[in-house]
Protein backbone atom coordinates (compact mmCIF):
# COMPACT_ATOMS: atom_id res chain seq x y z
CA UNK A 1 0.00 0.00 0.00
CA UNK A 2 2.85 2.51 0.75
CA UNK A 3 4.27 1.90 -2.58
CA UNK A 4 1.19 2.91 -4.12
CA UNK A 5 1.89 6.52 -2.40
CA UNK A 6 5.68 6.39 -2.88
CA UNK A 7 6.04 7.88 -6.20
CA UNK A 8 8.30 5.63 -7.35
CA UNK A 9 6.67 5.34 -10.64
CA UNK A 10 7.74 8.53 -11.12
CA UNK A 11 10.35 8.02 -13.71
CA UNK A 12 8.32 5.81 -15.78
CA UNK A 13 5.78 7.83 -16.15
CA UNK A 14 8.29 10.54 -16.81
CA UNK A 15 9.49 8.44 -19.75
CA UNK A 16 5.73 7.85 -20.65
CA UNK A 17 5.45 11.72 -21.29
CA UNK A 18 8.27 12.24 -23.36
CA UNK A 19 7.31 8.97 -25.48
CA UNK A 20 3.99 10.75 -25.99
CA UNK A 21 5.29 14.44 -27.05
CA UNK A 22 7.87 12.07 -29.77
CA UNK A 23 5.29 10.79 -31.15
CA UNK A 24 3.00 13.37 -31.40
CA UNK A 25 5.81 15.76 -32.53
CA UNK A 26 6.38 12.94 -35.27
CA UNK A 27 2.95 12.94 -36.17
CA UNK A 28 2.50 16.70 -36.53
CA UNK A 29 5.27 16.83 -38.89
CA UNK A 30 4.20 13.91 -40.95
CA UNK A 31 0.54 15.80 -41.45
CA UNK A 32 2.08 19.56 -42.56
CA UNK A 33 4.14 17.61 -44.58
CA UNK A 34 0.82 15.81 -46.46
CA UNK A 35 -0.58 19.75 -46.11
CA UNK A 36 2.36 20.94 -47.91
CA UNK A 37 1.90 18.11 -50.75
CA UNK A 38 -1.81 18.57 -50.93
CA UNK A 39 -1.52 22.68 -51.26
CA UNK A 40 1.03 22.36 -54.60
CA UNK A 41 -1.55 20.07 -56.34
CA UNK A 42 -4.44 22.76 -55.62
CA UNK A 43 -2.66 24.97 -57.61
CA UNK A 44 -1.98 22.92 -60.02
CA UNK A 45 -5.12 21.17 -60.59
CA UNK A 46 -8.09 23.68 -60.15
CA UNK A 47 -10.54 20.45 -60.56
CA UNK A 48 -9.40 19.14 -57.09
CA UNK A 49 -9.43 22.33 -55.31
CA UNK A 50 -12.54 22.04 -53.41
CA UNK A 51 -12.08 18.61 -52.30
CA UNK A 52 -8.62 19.45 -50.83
CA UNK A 53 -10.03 23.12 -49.27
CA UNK A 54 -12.25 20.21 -47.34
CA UNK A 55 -9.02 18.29 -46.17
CA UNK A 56 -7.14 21.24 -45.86
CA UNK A 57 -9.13 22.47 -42.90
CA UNK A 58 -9.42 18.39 -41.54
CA UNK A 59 -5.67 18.92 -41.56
CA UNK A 60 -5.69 22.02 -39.93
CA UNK A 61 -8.10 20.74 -36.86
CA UNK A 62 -6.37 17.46 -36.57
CA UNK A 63 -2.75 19.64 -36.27
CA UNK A 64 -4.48 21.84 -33.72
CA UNK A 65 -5.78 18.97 -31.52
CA UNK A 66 -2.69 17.35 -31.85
CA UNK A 67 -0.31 20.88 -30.70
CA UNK A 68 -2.93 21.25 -27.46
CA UNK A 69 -2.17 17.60 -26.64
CA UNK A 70 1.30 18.22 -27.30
CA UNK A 71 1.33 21.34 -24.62
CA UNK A 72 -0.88 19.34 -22.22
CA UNK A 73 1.72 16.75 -22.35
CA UNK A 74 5.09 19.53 -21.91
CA UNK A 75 3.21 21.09 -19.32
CA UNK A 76 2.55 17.59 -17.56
CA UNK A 77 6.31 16.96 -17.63
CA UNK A 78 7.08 19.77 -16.58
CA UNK A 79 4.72 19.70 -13.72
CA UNK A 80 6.56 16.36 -13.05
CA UNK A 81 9.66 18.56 -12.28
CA UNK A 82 8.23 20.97 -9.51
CA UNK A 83 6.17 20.74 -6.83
CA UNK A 84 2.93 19.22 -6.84
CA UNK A 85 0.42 16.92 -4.87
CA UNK A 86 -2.43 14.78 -5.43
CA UNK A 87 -4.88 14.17 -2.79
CA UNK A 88 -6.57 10.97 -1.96
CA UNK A 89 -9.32 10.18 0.61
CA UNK A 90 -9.10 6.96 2.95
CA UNK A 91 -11.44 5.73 5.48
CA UNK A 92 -10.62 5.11 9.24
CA UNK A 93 -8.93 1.87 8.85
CA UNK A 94 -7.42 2.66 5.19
CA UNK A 95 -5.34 5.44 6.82
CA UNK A 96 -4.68 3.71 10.26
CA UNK A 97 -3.14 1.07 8.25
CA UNK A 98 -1.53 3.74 6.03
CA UNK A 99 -0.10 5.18 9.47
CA UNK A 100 1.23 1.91 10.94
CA UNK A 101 3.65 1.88 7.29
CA UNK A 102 4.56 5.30 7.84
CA UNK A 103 5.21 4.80 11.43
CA UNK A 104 7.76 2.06 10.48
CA UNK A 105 10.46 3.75 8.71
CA UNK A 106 13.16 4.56 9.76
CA UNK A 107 16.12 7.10 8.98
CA UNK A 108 19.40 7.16 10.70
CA UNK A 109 20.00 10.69 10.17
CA UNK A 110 17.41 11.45 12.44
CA UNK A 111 15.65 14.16 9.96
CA UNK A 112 11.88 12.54 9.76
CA UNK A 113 10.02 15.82 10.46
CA UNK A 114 6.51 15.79 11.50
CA UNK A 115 4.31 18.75 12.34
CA UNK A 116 0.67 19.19 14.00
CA UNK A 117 -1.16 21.99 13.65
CA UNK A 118 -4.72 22.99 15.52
CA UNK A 119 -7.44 24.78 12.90
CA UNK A 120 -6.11 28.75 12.13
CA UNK A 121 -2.52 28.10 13.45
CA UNK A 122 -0.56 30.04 11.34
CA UNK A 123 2.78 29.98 13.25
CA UNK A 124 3.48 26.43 13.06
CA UNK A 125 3.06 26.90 9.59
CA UNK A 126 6.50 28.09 9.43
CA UNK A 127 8.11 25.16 10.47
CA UNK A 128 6.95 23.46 7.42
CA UNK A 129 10.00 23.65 5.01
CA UNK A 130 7.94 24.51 1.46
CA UNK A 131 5.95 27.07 0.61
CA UNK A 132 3.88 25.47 -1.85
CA UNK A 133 3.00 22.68 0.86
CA UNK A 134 1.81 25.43 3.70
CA UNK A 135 -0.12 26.84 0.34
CA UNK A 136 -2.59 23.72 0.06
CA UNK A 137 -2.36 23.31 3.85
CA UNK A 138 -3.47 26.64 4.75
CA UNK A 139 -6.44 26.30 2.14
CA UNK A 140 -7.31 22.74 3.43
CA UNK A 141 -7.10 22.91 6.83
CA UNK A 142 -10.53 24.26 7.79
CA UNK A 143 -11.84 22.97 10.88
CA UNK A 144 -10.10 20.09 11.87
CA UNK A 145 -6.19 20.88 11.62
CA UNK A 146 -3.30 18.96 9.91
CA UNK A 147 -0.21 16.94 10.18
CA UNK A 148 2.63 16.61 8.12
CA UNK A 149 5.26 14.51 7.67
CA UNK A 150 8.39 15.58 5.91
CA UNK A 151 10.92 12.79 4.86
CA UNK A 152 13.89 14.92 5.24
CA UNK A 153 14.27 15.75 1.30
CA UNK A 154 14.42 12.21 0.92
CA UNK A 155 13.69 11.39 -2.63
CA UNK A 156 12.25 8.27 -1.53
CA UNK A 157 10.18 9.53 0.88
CA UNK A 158 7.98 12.03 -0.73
CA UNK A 159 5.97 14.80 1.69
CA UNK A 160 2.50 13.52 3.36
CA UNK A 161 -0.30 15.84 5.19
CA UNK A 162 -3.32 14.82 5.98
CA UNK A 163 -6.63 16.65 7.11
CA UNK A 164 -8.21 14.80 10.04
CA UNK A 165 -11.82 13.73 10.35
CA UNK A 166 -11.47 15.12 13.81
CA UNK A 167 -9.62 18.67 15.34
CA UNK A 168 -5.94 18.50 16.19
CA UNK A 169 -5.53 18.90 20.12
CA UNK A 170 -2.38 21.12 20.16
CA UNK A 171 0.36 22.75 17.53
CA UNK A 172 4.15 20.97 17.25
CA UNK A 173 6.85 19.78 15.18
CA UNK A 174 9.70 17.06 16.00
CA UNK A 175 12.15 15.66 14.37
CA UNK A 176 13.74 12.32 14.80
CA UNK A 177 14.43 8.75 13.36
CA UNK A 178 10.80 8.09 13.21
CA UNK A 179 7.76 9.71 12.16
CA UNK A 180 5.50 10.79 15.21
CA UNK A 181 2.11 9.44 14.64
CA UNK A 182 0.56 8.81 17.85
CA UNK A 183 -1.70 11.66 17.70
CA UNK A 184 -3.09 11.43 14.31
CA UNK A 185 -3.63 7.46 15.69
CA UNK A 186 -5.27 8.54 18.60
CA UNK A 187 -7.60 11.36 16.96
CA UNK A 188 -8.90 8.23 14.75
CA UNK A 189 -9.15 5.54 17.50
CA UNK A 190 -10.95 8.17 20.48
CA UNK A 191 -14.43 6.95 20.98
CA UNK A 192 -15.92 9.75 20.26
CA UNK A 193 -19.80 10.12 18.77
CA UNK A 194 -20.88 12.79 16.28
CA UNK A 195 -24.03 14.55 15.36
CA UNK A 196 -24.23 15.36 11.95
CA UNK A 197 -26.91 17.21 9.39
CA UNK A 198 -26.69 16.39 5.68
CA UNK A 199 -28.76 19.20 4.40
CA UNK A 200 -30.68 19.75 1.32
CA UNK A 201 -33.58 22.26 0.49
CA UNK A 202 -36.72 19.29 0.71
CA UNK A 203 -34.73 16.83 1.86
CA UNK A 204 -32.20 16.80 5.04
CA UNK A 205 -30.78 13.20 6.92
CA UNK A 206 -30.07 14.03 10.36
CA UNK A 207 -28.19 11.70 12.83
CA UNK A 208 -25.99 10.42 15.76
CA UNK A 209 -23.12 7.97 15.13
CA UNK A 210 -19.65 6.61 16.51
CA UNK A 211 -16.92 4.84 14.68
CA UNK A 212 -18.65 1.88 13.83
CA UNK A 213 -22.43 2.21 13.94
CA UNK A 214 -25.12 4.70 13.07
CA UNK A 215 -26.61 5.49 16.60
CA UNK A 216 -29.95 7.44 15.57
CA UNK A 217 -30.83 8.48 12.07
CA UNK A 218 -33.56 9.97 10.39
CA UNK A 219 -34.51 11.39 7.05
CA UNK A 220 -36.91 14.61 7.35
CA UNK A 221 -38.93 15.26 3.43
CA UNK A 222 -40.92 18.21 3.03
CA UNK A 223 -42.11 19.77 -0.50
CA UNK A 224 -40.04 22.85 -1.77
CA UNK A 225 -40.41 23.73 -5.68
CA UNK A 226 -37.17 22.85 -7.61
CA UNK A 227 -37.01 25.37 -10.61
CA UNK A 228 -39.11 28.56 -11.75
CA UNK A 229 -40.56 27.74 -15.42
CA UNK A 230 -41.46 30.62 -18.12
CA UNK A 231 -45.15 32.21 -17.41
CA UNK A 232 -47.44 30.78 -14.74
CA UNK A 233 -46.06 32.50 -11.65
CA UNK A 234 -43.33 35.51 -11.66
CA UNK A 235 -40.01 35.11 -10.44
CA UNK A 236 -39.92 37.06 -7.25
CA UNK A 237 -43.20 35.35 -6.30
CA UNK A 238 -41.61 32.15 -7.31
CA UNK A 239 -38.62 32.59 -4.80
CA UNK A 240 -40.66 34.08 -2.18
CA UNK A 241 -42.71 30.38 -2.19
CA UNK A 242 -39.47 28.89 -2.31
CA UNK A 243 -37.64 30.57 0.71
CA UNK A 244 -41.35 29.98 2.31
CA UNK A 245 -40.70 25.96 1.68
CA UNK A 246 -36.69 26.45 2.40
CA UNK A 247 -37.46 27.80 5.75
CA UNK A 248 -40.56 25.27 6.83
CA UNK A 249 -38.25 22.30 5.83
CA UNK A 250 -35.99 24.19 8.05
CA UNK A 251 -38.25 24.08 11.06
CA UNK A 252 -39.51 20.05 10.63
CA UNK A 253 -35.74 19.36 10.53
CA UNK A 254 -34.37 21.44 13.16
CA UNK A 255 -37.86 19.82 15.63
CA UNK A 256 -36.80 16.37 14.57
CA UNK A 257 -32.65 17.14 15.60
CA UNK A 258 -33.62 18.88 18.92
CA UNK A 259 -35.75 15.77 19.68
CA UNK A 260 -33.11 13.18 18.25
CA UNK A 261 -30.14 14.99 20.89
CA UNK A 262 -32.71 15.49 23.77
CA UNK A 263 -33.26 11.39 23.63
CA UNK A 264 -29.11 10.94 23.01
CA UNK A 265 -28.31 13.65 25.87
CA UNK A 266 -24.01 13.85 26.41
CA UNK A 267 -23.63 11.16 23.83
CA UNK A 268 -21.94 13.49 20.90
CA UNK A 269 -19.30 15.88 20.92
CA UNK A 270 -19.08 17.68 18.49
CA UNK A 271 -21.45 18.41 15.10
CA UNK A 272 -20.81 17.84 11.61
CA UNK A 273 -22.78 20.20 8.96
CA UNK A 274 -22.77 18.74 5.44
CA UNK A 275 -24.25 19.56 2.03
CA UNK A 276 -26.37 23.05 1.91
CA UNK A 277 -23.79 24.67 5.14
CA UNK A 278 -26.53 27.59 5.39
CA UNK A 279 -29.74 25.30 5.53
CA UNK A 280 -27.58 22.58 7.95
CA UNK A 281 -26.71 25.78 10.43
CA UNK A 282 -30.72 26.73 10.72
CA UNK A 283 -31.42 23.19 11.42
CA UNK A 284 -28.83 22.78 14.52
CA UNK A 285 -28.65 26.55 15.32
CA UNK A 286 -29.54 25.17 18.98
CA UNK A 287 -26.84 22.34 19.43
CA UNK A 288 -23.94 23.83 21.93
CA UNK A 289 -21.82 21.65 20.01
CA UNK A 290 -18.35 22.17 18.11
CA UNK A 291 -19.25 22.39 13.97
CA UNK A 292 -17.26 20.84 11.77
CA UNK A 293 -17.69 21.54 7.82
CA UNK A 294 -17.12 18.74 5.77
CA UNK A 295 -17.80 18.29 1.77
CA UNK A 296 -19.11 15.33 0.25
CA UNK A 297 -21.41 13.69 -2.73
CA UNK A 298 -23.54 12.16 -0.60
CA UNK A 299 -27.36 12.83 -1.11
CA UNK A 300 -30.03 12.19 1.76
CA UNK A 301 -32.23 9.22 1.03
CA UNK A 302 -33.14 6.66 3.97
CA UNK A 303 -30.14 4.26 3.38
CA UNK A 304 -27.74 7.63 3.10
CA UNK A 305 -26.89 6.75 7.32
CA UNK A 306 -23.97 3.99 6.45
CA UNK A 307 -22.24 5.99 4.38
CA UNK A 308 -22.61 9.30 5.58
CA UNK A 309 -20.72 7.33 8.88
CA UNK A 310 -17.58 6.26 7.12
CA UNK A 311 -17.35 9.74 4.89
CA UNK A 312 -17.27 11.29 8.83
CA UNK A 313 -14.50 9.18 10.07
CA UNK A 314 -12.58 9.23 6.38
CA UNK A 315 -9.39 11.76 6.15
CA UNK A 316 -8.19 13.71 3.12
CA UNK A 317 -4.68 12.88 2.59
CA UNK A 318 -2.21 15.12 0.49
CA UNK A 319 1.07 13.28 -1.25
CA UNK A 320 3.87 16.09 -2.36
């Protein structure tokens, strides 16, 4: 699993790139070549002319496809070159397992940097060695914190960060022969429950749930027009019913969460708002509890519970 993270395709795919831009460098010469041929006969054989205007401008949209693939491709290489990341989501026990691998190596020139950061902490920021990497952190971050871990310019070890499913407790950075991961372990293995409110205008799921099950869940429907068509009603009036239906779908939902924490009393600690953020912070604009803002694809229906779960406990990871 590490491997898959590593990078160490790198080169081949490296090679993969420059294969490509040969080849379609070969093939753009081989067609202005044929465009060449093709414009001598036209002059000399007014008959044909029409027929080879026709795959003139074939020519001429098959050389431009082929010169945008050919940047896409230089730029990709390029890319390869600098600093990037992609980012990859894994659920609780994809990244504890990910963390066990990372928490086994090892480097003798004790330079394994890792760094914590708590939501808005700018100053520990600094003690992340590349700009471009407290760039996507500082965007990412939101609610919940980060860690890094730095491999000491290793070009084996390539830079990790991950955004947590739940906030980061306090702000550090160590160094040493081993990567520090017994927070980021801990933050995924506390037994902690959440509240959470997948929102959508008509539609909401609301619901309690730990690590492993879904403890209450509940999917609140009410009727709120979709779209505004041509004549019939006029548009103001339209989105005056509208917010009308917005804000009693509103009410049912926020009457069925108050009732669904006053029967699960001190079980959650903290409040997840998903989907419509607005229409999820009406519904729980009573719960005391910490919010937490997370995206997802999810869409309420009364199955939606299972999933919305393991999306809670998942954690965005970042590989530089």
């Amino acid at each position: 699993m590490l491997d898959k993270f590593l990078n160490r395709g790198a080169e081949e795919e490296k090679e993969r790139l420059l294969n490509t831009i040969r080849d379609l460098e070969k093939d753009n010469k081989s067609l202005r070549k044929r465009l060449s041929k093709r414009e001598t006969k036209a002059s000399e054989d007014p008959a044909r002319r029409q027929e080879l205007e026709e795959s003139l401008k074939k020519a001429l949209t098959k050389i431009g496809v082929l010169e945008h693939e050919l940047e896409v491709c230089r730029s990709d290489n390029n890319d390869s070159c600098g600093p990037s990341f992609k980012s990859f989501k894994l659920s609780q026990r994809e990244s504890l397992e990910f963390i066990g691998l990372l928490s086994s190596l090892r480097s003798e020139k004790g330079d394994l940097l890792s760094v914590y950061g708590t939501p808005g902490d700018d100053e520990v920021l600094s003690k992340v060695p590349v700009q471009e990497i407290v760039d996507v952190i500082r965007d990412d971050q939101r609610d919940t914190g980060f860690a890094l871990f730095h491999g000491g310019g290793s070009e084996l070890l390539p830079v990790f960060a991950v955004i947590p499913p739940f906030p980061v407790e306090s702000s550090f950075s160590v160094s040493g022969n081993s990567y520090e991961t017994a927070e980021l372990s801990a933050i995924l293995n506390s037994e902690r429950a959440a509240a959470f409110v997948l929102a959508h205008a008509g539609e909401s799921f609301i619901g309690i749930a730990d690590a492993k099950n879904i403890l209450s869940g509940e999917l609140v429907k009410t009727g709120v027009k979709e779209k505004h068509s041509k004549g019939g009603w006029s548009q103001k009036r339209f989105e005056r019913l509208r917010e009308e239906d917005i804000r009693h779908h509103a009410e049912k939902a926020a009457a069925a969460f108050d009732s669904m924490m006053e029967s699960h009393a001190d079980i959650a600690d903290c409040l997840v708002l998903m989907g419509d953020v607005r229409l999820a912070e009406a519904i729980a604009a009573d719960c005391p509890l910490e919010r937490i803002i997370r995206t997802t694809d999810i869409k309420p229906d009364r199955h939606c519970g299972e999933a919305l779960r393991k999306e809670i406990w998942s954690s965005v990871w970042f590989r530089f």
